[in-house]
C-alpha atoms as a PDB file:
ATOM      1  CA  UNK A   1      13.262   0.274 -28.673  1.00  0.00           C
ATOM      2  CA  UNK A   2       9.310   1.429 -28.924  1.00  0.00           C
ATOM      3  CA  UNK A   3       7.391   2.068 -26.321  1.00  0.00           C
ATOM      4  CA  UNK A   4       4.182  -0.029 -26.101  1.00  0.00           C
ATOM      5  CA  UNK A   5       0.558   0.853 -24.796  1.00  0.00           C
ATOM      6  CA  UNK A   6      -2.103  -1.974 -23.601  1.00  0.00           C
ATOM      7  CA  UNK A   7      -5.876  -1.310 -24.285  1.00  0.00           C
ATOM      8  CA  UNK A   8      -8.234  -3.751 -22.919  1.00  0.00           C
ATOM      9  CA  UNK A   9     -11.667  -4.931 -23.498  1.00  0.00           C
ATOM     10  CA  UNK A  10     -13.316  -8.024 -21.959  1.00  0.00           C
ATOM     11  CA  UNK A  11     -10.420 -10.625 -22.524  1.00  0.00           C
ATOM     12  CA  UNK A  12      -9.458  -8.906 -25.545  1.00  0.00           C
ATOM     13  CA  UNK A  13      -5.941  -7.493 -25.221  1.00  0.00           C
ATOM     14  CA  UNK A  14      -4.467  -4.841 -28.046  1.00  0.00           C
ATOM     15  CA  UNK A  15      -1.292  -3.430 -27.854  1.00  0.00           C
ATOM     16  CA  UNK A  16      -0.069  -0.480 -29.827  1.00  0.00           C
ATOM     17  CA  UNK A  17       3.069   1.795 -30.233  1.00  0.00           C
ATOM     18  CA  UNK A  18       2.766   4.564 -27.784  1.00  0.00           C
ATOM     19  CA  UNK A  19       2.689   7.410 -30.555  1.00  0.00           C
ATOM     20  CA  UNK A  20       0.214   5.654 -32.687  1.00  0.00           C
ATOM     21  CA  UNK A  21      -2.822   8.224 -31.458  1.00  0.00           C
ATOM     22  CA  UNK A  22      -4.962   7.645 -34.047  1.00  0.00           C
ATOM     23  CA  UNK A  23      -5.102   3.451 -33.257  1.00  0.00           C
ATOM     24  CA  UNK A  24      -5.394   4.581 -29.868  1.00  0.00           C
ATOM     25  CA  UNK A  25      -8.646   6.939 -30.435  1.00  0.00           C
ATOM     26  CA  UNK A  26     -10.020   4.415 -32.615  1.00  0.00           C
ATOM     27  CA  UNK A  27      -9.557   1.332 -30.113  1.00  0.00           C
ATOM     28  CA  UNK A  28     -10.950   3.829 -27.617  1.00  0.00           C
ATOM     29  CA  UNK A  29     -13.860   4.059 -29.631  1.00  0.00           C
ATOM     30  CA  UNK A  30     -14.308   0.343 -29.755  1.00  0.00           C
ATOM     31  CA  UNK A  31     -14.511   0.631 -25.902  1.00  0.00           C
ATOM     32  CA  UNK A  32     -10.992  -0.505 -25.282  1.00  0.00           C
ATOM     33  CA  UNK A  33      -9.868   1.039 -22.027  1.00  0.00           C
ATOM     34  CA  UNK A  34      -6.359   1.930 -21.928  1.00  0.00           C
ATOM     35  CA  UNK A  35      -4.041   0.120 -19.026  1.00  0.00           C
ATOM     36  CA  UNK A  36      -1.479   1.978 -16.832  1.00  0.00           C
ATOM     37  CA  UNK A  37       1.042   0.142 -18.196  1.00  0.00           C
ATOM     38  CA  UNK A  38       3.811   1.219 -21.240  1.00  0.00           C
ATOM     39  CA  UNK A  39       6.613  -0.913 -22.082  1.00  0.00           C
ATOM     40  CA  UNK A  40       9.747  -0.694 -23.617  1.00  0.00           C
ATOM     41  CA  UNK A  41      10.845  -3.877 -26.379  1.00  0.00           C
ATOM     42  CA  UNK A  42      12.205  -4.991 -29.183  1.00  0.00           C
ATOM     43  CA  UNK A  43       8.771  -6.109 -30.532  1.00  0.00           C
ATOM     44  CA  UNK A  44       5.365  -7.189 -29.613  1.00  0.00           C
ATOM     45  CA  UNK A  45       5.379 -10.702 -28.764  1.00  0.00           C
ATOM     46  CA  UNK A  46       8.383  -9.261 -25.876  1.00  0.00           C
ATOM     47  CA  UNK A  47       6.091  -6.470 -24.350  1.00  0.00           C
ATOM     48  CA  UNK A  48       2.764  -8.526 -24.558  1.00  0.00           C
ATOM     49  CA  UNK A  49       5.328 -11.200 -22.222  1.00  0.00           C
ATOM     50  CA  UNK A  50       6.363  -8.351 -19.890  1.00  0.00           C
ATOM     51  CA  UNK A  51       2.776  -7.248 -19.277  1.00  0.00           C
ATOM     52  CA  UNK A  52       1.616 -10.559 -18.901  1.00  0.00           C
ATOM     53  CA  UNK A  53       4.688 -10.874 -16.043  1.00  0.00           C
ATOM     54  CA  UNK A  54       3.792  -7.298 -14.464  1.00  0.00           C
ATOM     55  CA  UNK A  55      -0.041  -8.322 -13.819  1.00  0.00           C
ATOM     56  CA  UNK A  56       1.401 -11.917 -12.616  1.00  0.00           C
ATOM     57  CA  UNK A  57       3.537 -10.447  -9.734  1.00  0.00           C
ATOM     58  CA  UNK A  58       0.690  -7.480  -9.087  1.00  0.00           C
ATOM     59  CA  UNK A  59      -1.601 -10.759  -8.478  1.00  0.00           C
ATOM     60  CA  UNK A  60       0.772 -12.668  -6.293  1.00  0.00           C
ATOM     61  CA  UNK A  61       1.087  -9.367  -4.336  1.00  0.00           C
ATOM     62  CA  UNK A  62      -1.961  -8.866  -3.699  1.00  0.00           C
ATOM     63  CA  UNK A  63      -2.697 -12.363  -2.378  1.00  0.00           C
ATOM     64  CA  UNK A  64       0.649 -12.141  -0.618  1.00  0.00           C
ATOM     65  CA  UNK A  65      -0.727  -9.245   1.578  1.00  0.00           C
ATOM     66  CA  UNK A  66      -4.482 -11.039   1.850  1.00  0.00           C
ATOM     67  CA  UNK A  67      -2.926 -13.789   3.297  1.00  0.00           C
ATOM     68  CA  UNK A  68      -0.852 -12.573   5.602  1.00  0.00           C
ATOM     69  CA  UNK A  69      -2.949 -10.166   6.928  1.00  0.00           C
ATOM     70  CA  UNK A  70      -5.712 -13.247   7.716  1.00  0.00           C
ATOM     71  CA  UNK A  71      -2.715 -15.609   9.204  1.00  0.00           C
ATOM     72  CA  UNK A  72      -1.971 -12.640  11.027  1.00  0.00           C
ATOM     73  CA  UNK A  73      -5.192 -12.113  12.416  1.00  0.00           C
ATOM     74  CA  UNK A  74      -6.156 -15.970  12.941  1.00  0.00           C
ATOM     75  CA  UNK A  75      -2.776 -15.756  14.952  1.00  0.00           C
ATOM     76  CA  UNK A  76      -3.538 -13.134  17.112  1.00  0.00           C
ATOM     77  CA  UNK A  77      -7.048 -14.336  18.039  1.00  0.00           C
ATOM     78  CA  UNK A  78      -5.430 -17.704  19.101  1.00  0.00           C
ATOM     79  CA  UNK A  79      -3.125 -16.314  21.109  1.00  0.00           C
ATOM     80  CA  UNK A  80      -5.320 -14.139  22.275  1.00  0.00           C
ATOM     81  CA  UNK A  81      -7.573 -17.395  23.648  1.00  0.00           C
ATOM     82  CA  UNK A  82      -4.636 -19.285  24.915  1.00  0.00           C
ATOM     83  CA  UNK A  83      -3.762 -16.216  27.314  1.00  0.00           C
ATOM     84  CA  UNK A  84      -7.788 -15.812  28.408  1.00  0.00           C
ATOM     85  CA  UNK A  85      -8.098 -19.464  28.987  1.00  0.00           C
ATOM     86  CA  UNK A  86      -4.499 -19.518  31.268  1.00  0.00           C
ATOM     87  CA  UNK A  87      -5.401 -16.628  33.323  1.00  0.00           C
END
């Protein structure tokens, strides 16, 4: 199976085979800025799904930990308030 590269610019999305340099220095003369990512498939349609997938779970991470961290912190400042208004 190839390995596939990402370059991105705006919403524009290209992928390319990872030892296709001279696509790659041309797209990067466009102003495409390569991504992180490099995926093994059968074809394109497959890796252009897998990336799409990877950047879904980054996002739901991210907001995972955002909102925990606030519920955690609402949390704390209630309980916090319940104690001072006992005492």
């Amino acid at each position: 199976m190839p390995d596939y590269c990402f370059f991105k610019k705006g919403k524009h999305m290209a992928i390319l085979e990872r030892s296709d340099a001279e696509g790659a220095s041309r797209l990067a003369g466009q102003g495409y800025k390569k991504q992180f990512e490099e995926i093994s498939a059968p074809d394109t349609q497959r890796a252009l799904a897998r990336f799409a997938d990877i950047r879904k779970e980054e996002k739901t991470t991210v907001h995972a930990f955002a909102t925990g961290s606030a519920f955690i912190a609402l949390t704390t400042g209630l309980l916090m308030a319940a104690v001072f208004i006992l005492q």
